[in-house]
Protein backbone atom coordinates (compact mmCIF):
# COMPACT_ATOMS: atom_id res chain seq x y z
CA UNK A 1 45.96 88.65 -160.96
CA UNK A 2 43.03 87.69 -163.23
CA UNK A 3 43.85 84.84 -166.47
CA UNK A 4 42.60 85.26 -169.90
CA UNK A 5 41.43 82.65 -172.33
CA UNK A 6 44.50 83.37 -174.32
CA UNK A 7 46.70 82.93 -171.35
CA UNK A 8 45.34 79.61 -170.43
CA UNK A 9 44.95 78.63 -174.33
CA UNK A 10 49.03 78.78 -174.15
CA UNK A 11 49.40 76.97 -171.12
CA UNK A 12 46.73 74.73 -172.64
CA UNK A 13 48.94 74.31 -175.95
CA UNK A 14 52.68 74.02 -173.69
CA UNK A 15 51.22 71.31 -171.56
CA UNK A 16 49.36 69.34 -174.26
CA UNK A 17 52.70 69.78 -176.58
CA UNK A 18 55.27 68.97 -174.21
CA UNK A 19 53.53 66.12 -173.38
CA UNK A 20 53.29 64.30 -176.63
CA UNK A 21 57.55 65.36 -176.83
CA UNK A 22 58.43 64.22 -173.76
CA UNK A 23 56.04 60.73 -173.51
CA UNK A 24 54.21 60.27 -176.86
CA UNK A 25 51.10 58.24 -176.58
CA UNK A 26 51.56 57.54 -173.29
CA UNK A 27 52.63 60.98 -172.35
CA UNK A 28 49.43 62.69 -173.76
CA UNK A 29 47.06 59.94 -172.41
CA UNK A 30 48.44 60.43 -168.92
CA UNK A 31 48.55 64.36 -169.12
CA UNK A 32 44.95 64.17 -170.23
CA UNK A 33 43.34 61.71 -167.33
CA UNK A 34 45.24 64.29 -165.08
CA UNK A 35 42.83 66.66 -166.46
CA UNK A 36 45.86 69.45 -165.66
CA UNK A 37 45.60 70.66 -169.69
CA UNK A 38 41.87 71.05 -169.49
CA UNK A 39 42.03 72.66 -166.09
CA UNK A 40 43.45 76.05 -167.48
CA UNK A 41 39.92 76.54 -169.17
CA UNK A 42 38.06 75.90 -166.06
CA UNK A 43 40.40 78.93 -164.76
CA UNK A 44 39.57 80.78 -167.67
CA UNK A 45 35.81 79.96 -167.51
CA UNK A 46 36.61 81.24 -163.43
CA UNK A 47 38.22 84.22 -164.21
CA UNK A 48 35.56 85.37 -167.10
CA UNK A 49 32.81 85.10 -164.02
CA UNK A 50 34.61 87.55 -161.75
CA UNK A 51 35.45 90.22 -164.20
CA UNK A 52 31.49 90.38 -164.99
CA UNK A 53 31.12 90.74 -161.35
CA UNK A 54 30.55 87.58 -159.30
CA UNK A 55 32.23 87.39 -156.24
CA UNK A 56 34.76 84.33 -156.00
CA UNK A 57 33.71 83.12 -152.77
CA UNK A 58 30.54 82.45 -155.06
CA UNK A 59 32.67 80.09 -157.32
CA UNK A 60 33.34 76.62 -156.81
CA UNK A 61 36.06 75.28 -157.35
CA UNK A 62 37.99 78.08 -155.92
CA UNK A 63 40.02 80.50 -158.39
CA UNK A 64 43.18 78.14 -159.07
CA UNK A 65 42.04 75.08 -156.88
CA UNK A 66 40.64 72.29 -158.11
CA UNK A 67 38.62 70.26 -155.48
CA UNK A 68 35.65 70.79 -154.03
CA UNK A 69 33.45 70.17 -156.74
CA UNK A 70 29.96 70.64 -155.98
CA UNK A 71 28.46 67.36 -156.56
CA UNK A 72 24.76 68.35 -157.90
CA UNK A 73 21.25 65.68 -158.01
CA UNK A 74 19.52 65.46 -160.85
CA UNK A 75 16.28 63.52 -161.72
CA UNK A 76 18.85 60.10 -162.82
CA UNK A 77 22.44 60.75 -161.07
CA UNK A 78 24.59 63.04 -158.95
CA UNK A 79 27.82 63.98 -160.92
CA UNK A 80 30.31 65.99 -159.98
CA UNK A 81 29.81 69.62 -161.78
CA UNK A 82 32.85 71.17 -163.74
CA UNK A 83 32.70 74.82 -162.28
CA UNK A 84 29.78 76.07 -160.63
CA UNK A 85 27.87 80.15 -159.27
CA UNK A 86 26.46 79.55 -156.21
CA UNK A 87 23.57 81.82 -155.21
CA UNK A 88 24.82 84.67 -153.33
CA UNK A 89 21.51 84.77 -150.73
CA UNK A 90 20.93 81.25 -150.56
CA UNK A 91 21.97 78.83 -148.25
CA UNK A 92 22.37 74.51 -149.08
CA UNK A 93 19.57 72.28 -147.74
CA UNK A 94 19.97 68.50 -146.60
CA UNK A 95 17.04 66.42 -148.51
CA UNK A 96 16.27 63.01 -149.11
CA UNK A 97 15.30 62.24 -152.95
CA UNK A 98 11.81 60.93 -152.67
CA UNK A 99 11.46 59.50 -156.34
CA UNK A 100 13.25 58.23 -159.83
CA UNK A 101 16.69 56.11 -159.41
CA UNK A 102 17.73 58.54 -156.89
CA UNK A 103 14.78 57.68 -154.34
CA UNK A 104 16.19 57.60 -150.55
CA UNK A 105 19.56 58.85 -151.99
CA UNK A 106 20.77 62.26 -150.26
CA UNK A 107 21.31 65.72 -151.49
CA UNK A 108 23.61 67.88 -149.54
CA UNK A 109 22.29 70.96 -151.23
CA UNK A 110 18.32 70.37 -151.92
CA UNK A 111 16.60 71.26 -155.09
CA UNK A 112 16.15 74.53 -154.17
CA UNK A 113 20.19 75.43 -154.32
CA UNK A 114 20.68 73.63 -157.10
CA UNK A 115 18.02 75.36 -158.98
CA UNK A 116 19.87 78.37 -158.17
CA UNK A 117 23.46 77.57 -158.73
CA UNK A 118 25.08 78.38 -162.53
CA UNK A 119 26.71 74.63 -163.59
CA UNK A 120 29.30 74.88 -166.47
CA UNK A 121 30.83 71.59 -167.87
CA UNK A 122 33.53 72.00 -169.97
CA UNK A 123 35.14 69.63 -172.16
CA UNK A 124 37.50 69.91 -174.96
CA UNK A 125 38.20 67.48 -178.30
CA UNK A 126 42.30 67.75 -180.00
CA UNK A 127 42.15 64.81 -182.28
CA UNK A 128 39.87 62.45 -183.71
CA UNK A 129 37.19 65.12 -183.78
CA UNK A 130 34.55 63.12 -186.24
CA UNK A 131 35.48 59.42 -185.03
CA UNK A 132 34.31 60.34 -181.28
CA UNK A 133 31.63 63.33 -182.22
CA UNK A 134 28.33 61.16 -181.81
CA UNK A 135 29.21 59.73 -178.31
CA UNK A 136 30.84 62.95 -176.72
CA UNK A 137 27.68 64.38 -178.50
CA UNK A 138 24.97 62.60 -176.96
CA UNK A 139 27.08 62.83 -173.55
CA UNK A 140 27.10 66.09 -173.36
CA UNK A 141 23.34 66.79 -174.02
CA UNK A 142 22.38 63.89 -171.73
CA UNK A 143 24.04 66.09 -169.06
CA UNK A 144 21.46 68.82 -169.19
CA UNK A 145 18.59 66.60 -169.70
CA UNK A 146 19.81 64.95 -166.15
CA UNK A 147 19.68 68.46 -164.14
CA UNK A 148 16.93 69.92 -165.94
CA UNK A 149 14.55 67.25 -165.83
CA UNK A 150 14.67 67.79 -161.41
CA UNK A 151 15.48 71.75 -161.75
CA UNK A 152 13.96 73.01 -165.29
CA UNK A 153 14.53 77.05 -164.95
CA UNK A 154 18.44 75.94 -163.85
CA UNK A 155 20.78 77.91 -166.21
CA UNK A 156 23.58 75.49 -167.76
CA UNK A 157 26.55 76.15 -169.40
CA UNK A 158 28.82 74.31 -171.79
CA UNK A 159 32.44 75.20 -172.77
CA UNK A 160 33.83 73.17 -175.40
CA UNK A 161 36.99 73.27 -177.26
CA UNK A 162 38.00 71.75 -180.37
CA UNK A 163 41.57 71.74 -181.97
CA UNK A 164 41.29 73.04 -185.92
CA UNK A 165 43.49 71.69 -187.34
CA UNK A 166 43.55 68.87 -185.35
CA UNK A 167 46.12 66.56 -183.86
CA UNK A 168 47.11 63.69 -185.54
CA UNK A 169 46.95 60.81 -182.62
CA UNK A 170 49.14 58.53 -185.15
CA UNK A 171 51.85 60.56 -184.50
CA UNK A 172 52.52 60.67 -180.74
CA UNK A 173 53.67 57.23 -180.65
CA UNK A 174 56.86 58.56 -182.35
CA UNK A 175 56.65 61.46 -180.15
CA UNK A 176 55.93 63.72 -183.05
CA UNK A 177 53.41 66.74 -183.15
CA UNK A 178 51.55 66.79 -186.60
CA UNK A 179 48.41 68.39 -186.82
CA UNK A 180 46.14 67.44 -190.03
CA UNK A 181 44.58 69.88 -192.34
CA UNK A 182 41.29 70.95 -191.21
CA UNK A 183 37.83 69.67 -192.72
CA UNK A 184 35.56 72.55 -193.25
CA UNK A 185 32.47 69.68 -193.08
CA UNK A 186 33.88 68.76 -189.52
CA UNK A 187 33.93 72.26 -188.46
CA UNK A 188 29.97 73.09 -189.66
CA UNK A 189 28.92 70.16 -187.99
CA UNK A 190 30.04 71.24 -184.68
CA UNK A 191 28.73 74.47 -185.38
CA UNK A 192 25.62 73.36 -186.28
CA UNK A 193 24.99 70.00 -183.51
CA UNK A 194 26.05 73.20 -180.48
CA UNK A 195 23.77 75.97 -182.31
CA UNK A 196 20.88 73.13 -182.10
CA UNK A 197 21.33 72.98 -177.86
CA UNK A 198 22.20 76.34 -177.78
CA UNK A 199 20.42 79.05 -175.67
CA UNK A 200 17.55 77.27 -174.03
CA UNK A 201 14.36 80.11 -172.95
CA UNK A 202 11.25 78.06 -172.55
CA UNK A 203 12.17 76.62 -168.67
CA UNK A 204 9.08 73.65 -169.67
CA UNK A 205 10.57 71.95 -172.31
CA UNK A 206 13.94 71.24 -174.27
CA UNK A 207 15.58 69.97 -171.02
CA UNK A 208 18.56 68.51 -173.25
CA UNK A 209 19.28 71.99 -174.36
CA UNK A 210 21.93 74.45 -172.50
CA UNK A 211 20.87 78.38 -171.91
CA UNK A 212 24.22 78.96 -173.21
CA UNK A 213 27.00 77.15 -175.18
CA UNK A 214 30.19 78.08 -176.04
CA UNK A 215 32.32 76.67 -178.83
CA UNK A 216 35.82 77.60 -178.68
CA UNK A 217 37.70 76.81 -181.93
CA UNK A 218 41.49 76.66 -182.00
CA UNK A 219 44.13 77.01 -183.83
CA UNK A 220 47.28 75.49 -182.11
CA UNK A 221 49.66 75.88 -185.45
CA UNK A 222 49.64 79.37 -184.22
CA UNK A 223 51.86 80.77 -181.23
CA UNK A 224 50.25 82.30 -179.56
CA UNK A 225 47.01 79.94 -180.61
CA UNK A 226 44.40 81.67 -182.75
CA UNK A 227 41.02 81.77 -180.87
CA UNK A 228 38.69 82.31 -183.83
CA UNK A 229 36.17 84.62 -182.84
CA UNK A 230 33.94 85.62 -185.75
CA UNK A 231 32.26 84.12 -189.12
CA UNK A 232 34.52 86.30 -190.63
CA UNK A 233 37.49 84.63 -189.21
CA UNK A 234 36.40 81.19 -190.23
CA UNK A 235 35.96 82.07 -193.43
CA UNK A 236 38.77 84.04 -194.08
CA UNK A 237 40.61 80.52 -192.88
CA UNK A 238 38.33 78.11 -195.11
CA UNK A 239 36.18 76.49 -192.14
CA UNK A 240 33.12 77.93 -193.43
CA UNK A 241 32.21 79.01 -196.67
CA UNK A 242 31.16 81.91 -197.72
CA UNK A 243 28.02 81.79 -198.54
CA UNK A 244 27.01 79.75 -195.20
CA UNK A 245 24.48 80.66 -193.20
CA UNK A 246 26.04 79.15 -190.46
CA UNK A 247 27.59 81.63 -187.23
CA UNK A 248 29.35 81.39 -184.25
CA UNK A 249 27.69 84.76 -183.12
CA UNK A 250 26.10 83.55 -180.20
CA UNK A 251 28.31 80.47 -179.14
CA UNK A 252 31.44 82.46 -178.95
CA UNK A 253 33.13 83.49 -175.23
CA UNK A 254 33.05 87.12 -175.15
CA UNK A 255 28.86 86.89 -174.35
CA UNK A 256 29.50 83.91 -172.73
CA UNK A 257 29.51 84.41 -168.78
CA UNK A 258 27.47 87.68 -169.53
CA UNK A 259 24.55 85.81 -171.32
CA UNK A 260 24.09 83.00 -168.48
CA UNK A 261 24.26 85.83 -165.35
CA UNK A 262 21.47 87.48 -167.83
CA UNK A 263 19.31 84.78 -168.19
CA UNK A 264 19.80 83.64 -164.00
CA UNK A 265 18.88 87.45 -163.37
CA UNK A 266 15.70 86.86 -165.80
CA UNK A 267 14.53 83.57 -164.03
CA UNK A 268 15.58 84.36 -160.07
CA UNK A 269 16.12 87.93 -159.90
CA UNK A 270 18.88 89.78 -158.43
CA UNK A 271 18.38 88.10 -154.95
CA UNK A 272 18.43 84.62 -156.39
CA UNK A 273 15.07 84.02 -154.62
CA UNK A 274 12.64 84.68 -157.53
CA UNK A 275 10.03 81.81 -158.07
């Protein structure tokens, strides 16, 4: 049975929730180092893959697992990758880095399979969203810069989620959930910072870009949460005015998994073994 994004937004929402209830502070810090909240939008991320198509033995972490991560090389570290589309025609090859801080360091797949495989991080932001925006930021861009820099016609993908309104963090010592009226500012600057690494084409430059980014704002007031999906949305709820020339258009998750199989397809062909 396949999962939605609004399916795993709830269980998203229940486990977050419960945990600030049931623990406070504590609670909500140790549900989120489990990463179990966050790991219903890898499923959804999963699940979006195989309904365009992809076969799950191609996905890694398995559907509902998650371990193994494939841990990927690029031109400053190995990390381990979020979810990941392996080639279907393509098998891993042992190499030995030969230069950068990596030199003499081995890679279980070679460059070659990691050119080829799909890498989506995703992360997600419920409170504090402008206090910690320039460092999660500049780590999320410095992830793409890493891969691309070894493998530069690799397709990346970034999921991130932000909570709008968002929850207050002052609260869960007293094991309440509050969530604080949104800032529309807050909201366009997201918008704006993930349209500006947003669909990457030229595979010789902008290595700190993504070839596709998606920027899932929620509304957990909501049951079930509100997944906003248009401008129209956003500015029917005040998070964008109305005469902004901002959009979500092309960072939203219907065109999400579609629009990075596209661009592999463009840069590999249907074999995976384009140059």
């Amino acid at each position: 049975m396949s999962l939605t994004i609004q399916q795993c937004l709830v269980n998203f929402k229940s486990l977050i929730e419960n945990a600030i209830l049931t623990g406070g502070k504590k609670g909500i810090t140790s549900a989120i180092r489990s990463s179990t909240p966050i790991l219903n939008i890898h499923e959804a991320v999963k699940w979006e893959f195989v309904q365009k198509g992809v076969a799950a033995v191609r996905i890694f972490p398995p559907l509902d697992a998650r371990k193994p991560e494939l841990k990927l090389a690029g031109s400053l570290k190995q990390k381990h990758q979020d979810v990941c589309i392996i080639p279907a025609r393509l098998s891993p090859k042992e190499e030995v880095m030969t230069d950068g801080l990596l030199k003499g360091v081995k890679d279980a797949y070679g460059k070659t399979f990691t050119e080829r495989t799909i890498s989506i991080n995703v992360r997600s932001q419920m409170s504090s969203l402008q206090k910690n925006f320039d460092t999660l930021f500049e780590r999320t861009f410095s992830e793409a810069q890493n891969l691309h820099e070894r493998c530069p016609k690799m397709c990346l993908g970034e999921v991130y989620m932000i909570a709008v309104p968002e929850y207050d963090d002052r609260q869960f010592d007293a094991n309440n959930i509050v969530l604080k009226k949104p800032r529309r500012q807050v909201v366009e600057q997201y918008i704006r910072s993930f349209l500006s690494i947003n669909n990457r084409h030229d595979t010789k430059k902008h290595f700190y870009q993504y070839e596709r980014v998606c920027l899932l704002i929620v509304d957990f007031t909501q049951n079930p949460p509100k997944l906003y999906t248009s401008d129209q949305e956003l500015k029917d709820a005040g998070l964008l005015a109305e005469d902004s020339d901002m959009s979500i258009a092309s960072l939203n998750w219907d065109s999400f998994a579609a629009s990075l199989l596209a661009k592999w397809e463009e840069r590999f062909g249907k074999s995976g073994k384009a140059g």
